[in-house]
Protein backbone atom coordinates (compact mmCIF):
# COMPACT_ATOMS: atom_id res chain seq x y z
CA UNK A 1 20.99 -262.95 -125.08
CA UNK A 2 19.93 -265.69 -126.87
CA UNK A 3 20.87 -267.02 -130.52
CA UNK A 4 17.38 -266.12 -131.78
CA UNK A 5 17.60 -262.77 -130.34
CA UNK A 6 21.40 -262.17 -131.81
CA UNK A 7 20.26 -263.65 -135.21
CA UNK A 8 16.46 -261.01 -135.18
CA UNK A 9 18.85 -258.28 -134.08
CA UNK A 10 21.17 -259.56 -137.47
CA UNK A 11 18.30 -259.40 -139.73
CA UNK A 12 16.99 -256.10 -138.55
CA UNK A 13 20.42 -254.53 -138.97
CA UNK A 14 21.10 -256.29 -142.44
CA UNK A 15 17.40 -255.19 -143.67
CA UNK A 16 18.25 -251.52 -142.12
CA UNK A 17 21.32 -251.39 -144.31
CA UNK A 18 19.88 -252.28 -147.51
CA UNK A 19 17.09 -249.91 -146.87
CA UNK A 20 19.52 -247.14 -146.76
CA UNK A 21 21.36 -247.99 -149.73
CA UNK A 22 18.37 -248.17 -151.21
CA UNK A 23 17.63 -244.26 -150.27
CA UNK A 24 20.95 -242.35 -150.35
CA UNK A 25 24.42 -243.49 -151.50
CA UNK A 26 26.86 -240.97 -149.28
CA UNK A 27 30.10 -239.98 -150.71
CA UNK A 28 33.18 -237.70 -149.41
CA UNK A 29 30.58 -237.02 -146.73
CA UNK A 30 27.90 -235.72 -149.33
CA UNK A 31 24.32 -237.56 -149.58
CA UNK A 32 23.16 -238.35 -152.79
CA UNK A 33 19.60 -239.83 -152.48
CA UNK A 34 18.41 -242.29 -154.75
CA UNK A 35 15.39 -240.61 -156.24
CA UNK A 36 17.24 -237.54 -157.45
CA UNK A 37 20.95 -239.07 -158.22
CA UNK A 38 20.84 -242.25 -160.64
CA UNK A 39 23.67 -244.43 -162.93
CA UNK A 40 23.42 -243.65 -166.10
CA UNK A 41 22.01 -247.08 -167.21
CA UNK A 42 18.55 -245.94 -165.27
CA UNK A 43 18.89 -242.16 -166.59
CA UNK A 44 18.73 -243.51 -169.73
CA UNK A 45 15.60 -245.50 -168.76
CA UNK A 46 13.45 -243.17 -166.80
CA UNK A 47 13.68 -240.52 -169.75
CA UNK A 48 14.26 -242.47 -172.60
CA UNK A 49 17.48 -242.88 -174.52
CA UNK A 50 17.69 -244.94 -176.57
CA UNK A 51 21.65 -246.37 -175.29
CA UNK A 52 23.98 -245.42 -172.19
CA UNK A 53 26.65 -243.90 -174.76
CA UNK A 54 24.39 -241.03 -175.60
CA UNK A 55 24.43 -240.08 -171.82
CA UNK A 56 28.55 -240.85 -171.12
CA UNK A 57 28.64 -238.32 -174.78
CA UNK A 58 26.79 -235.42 -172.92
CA UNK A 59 28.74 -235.72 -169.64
CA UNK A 60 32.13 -235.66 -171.94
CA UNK A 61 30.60 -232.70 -174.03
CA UNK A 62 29.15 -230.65 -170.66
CA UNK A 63 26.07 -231.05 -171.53
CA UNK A 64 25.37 -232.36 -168.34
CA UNK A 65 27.26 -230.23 -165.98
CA UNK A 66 30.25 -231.69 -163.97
CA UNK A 67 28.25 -230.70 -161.00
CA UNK A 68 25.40 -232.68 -162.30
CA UNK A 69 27.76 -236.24 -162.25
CA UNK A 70 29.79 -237.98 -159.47
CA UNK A 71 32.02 -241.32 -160.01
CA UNK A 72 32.16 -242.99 -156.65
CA UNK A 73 35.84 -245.10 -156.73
CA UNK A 74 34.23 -247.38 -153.92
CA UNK A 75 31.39 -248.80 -155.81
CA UNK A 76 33.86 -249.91 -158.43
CA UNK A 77 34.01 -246.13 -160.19
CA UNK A 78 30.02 -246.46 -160.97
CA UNK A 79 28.44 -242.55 -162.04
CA UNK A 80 25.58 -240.82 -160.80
CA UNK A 81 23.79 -238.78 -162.89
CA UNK A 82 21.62 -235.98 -161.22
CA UNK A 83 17.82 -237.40 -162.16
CA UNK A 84 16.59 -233.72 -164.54
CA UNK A 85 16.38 -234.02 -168.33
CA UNK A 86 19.21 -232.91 -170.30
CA UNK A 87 19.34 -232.05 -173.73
CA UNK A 88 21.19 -232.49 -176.75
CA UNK A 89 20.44 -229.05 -178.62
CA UNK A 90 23.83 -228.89 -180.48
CA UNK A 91 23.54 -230.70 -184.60
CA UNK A 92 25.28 -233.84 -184.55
């Protein structure tokens, strides 16, 4: 094999991996894909709110369901939010 095949095959692999990161994070053996499970940073950007406290409020409050939030250790304890609108019906 030659160094420009080695270094293709590299590249290939490398642009592989990001592609997958890119569509599922896995965790504990569970897939979480990208376009339904997001941090809450992007939650609060695809629907709106106005700062990322709001959203870690809800998840301490159950508004969003525990089942509804994972914190992968790994990726330095980062959350993922499942990607459905949640509300804040209770009076501040």
């Amino acid at each position: 094999m030659t160094t420009e095949t080695n270094q293709s095959e590299l590249e290939k692999l490398l642009a592989d991996s990001k592609q997958a990161l890119k569509d599922y994070c896995e965790y504990k053996g569970v897939q979480y894909p990208m376009d339904q499970w997001v941090t809450i940073s992007e939650y609060c950007k695809r629907f709106n709110i106005p700062n990322t406290q709001t959203v870690t409020n809800w998840i301490q409050r159950g508004i969003i369901p525990k089942e509804n939030v994972v914190t992968i250790p790994e990726y330095n304890n980062i959350r993922l939010v499942k990607a459905i609108p949640y509300h804040d019906n209770q009076p501040s």
